[in-house]
C-alpha atoms as a PDB file:
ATOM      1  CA  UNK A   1      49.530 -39.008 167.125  1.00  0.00           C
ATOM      2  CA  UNK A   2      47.080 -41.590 167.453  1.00  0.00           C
ATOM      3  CA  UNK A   3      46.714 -42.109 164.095  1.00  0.00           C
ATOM      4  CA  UNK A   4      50.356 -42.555 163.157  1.00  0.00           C
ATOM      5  CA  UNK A   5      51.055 -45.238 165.932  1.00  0.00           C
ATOM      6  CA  UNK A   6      47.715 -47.221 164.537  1.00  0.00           C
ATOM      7  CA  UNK A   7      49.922 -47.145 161.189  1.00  0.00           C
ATOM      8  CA  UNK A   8      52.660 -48.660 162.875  1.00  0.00           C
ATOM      9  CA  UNK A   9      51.128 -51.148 164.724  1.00  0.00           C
ATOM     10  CA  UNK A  10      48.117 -52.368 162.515  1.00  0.00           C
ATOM     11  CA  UNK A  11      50.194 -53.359 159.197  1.00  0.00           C
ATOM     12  CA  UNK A  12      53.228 -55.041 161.212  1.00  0.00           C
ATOM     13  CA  UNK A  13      50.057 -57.332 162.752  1.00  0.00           C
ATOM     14  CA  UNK A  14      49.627 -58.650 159.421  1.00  0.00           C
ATOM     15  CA  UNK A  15      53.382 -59.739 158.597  1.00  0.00           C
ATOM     16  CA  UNK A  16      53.985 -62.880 158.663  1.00  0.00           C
ATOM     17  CA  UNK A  17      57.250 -64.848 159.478  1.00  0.00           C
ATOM     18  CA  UNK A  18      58.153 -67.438 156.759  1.00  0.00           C
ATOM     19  CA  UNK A  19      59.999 -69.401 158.994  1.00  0.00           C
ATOM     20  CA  UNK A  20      58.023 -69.739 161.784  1.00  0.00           C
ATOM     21  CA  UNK A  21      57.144 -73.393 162.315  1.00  0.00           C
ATOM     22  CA  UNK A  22      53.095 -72.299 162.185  1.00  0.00           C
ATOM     23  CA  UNK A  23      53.916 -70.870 158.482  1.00  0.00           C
ATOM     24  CA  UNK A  24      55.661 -74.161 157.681  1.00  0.00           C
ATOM     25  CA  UNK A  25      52.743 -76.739 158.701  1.00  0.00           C
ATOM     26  CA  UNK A  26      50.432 -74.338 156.956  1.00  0.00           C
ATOM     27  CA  UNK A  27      52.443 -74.449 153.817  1.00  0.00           C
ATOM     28  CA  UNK A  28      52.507 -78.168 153.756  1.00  0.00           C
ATOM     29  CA  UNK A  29      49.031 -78.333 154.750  1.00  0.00           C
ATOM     30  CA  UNK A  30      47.914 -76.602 151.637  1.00  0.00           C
ATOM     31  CA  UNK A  31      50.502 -78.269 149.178  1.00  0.00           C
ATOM     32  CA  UNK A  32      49.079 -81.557 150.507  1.00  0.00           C
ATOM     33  CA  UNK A  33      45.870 -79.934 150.018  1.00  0.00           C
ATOM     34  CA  UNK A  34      46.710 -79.264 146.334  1.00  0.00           C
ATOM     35  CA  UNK A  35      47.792 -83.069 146.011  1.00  0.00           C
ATOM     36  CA  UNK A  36      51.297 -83.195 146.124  1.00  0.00           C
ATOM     37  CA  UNK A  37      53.404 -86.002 148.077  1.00  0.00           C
ATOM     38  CA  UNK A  38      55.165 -85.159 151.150  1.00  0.00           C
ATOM     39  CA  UNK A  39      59.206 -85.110 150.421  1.00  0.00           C
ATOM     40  CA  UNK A  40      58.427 -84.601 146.645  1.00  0.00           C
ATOM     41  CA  UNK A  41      60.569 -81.802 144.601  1.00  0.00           C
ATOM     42  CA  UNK A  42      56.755 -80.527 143.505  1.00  0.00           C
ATOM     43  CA  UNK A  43      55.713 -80.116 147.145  1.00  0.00           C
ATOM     44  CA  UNK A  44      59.075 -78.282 148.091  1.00  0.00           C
ATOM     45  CA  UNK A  45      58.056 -75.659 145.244  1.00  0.00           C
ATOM     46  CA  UNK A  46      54.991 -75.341 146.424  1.00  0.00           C
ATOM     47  CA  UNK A  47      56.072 -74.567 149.354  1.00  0.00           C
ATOM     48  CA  UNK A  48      58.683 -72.486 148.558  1.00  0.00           C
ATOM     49  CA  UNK A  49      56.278 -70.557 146.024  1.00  0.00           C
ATOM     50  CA  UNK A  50      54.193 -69.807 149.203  1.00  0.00           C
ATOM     51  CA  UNK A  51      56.710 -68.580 150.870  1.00  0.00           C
ATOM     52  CA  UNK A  52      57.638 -66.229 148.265  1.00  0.00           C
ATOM     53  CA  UNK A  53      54.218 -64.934 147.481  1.00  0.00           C
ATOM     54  CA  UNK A  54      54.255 -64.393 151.502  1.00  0.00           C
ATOM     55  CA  UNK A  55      57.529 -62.513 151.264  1.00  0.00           C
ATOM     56  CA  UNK A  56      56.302 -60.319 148.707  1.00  0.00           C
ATOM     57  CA  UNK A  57      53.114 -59.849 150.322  1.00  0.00           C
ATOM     58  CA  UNK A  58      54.980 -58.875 154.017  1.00  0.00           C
ATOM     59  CA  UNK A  59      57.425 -56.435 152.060  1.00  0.00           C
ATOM     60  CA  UNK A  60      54.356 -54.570 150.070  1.00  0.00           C
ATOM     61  CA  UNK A  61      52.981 -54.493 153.900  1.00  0.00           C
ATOM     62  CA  UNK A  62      56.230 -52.617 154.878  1.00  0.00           C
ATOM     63  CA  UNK A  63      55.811 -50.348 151.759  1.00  0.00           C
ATOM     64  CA  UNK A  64      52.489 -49.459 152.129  1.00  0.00           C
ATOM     65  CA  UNK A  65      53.306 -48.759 156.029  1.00  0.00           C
ATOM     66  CA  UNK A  66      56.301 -46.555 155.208  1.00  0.00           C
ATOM     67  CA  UNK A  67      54.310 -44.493 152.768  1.00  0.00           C
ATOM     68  CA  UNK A  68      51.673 -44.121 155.094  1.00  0.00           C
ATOM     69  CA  UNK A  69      54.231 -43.191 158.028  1.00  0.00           C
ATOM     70  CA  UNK A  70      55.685 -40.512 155.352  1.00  0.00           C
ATOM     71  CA  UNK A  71      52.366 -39.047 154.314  1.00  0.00           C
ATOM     72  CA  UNK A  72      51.566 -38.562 157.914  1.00  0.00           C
ATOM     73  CA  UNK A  73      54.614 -36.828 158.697  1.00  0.00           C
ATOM     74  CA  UNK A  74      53.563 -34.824 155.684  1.00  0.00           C
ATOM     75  CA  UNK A  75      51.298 -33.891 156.496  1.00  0.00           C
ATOM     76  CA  UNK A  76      51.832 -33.132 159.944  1.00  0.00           C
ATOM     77  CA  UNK A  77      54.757 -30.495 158.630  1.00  0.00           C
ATOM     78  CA  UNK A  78      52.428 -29.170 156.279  1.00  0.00           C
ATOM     79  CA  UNK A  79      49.445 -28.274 159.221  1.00  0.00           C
ATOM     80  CA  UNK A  80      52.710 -26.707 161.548  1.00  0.00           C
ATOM     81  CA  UNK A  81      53.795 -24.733 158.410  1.00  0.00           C
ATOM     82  CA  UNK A  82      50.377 -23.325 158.021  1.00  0.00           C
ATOM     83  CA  UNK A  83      49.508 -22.686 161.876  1.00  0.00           C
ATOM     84  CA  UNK A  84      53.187 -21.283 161.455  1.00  0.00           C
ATOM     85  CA  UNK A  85      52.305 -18.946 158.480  1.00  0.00           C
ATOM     86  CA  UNK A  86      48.734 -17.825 160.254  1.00  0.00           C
ATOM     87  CA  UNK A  87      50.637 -17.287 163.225  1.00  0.00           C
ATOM     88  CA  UNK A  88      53.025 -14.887 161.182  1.00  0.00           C
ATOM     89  CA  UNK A  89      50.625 -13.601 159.436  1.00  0.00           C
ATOM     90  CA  UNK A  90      48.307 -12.263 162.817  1.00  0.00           C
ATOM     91  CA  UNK A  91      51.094 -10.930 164.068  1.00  0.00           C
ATOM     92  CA  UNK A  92      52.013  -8.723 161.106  1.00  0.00           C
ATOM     93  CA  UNK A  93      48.173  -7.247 160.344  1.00  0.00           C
ATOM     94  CA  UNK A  94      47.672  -7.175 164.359  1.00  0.00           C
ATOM     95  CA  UNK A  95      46.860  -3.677 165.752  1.00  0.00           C
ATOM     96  CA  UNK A  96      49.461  -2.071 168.229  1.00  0.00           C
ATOM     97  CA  UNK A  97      47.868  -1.805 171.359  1.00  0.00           C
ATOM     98  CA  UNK A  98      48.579   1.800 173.063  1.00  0.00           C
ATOM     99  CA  UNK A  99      51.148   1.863 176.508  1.00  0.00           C
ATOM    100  CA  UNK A 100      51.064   4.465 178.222  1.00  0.00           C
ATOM    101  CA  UNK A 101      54.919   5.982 178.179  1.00  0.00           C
ATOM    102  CA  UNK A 102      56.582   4.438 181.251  1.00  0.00           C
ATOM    103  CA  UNK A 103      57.611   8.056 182.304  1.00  0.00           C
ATOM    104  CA  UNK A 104      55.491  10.669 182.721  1.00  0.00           C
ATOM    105  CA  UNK A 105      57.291  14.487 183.033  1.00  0.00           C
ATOM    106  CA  UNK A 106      55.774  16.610 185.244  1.00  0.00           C
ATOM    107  CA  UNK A 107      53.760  18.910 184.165  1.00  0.00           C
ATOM    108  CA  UNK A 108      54.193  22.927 185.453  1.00  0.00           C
ATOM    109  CA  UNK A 109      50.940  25.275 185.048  1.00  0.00           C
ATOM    110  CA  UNK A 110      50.853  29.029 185.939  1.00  0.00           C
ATOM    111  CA  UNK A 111      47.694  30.817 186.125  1.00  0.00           C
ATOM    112  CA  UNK A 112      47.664  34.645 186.556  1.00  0.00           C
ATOM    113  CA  UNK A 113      44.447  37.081 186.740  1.00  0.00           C
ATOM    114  CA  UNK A 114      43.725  39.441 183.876  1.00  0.00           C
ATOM    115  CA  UNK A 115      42.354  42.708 183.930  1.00  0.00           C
ATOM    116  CA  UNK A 116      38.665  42.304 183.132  1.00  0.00           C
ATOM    117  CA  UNK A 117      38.296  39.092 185.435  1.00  0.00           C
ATOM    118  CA  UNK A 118      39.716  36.601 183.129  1.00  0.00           C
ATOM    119  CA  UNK A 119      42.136  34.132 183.717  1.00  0.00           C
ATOM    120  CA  UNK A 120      45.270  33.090 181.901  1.00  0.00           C
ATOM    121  CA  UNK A 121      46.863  30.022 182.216  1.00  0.00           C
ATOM    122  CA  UNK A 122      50.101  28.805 181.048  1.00  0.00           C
ATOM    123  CA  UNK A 123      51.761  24.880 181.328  1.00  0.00           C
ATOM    124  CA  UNK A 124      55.318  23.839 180.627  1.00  0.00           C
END
């Protein structure tokens, strides 16, 4: 469980929101790093090329984080299919273990004497 909430949380920490005003004065920041004027049509594709790559690089962030979230679920199915099937699978090879019958009928013996000294006994 640990793991899957460390996939939620660790690639959502690296999106970034284009609009933001932080993303905006970095984006001009490195177009007026590259050279280009302030106001200029180059430095508004610039930015907007940033922006884009960003985008693209936020949604293969989502991607990556929904296949993760998917292969963890998965997998987690898979592990409860097999404890499932092991489970089954004891039960059916498992060895009955005796009771003893919950009723019991009494049992009647008669013993008589012989001729001889023997004895003869006889239960019902």
């Amino acid at each position: 469980m640990k793991k899957l909430l460390l996939l939620l949380v660790v690639p959502l920490a690296g999106c970034v929101d284009t609009s933001s005003p932080k993303f905006q004065q970095m984006t001009a920041q490195k177009c007026e790093a590259y050279g280009f004027k302030s106001g200029s049509p180059e430095m508004a594709n610039c930015r907007m090329n940033l922006a884009m790559l960003q985008e693209q690089d936020n949604m293969r962030r989502k991607q990556n984080m929904a296949r993760a979230v998917s292969e963890s679920v998965d997998e987690f199915n898979a592990n409860q299919q097999r404890q499932a099937d092991r489970n089954a699978y004891i039960m059916a090879h498992q060895q009955p273990s005796y009771q003893a019958p919950l009723y019991r009928p009494p049992i009647n013996c008669v013993s008589q004497r012989n001729f001889g000294g023997t004895v003869t006994t006889s239960c019902q």
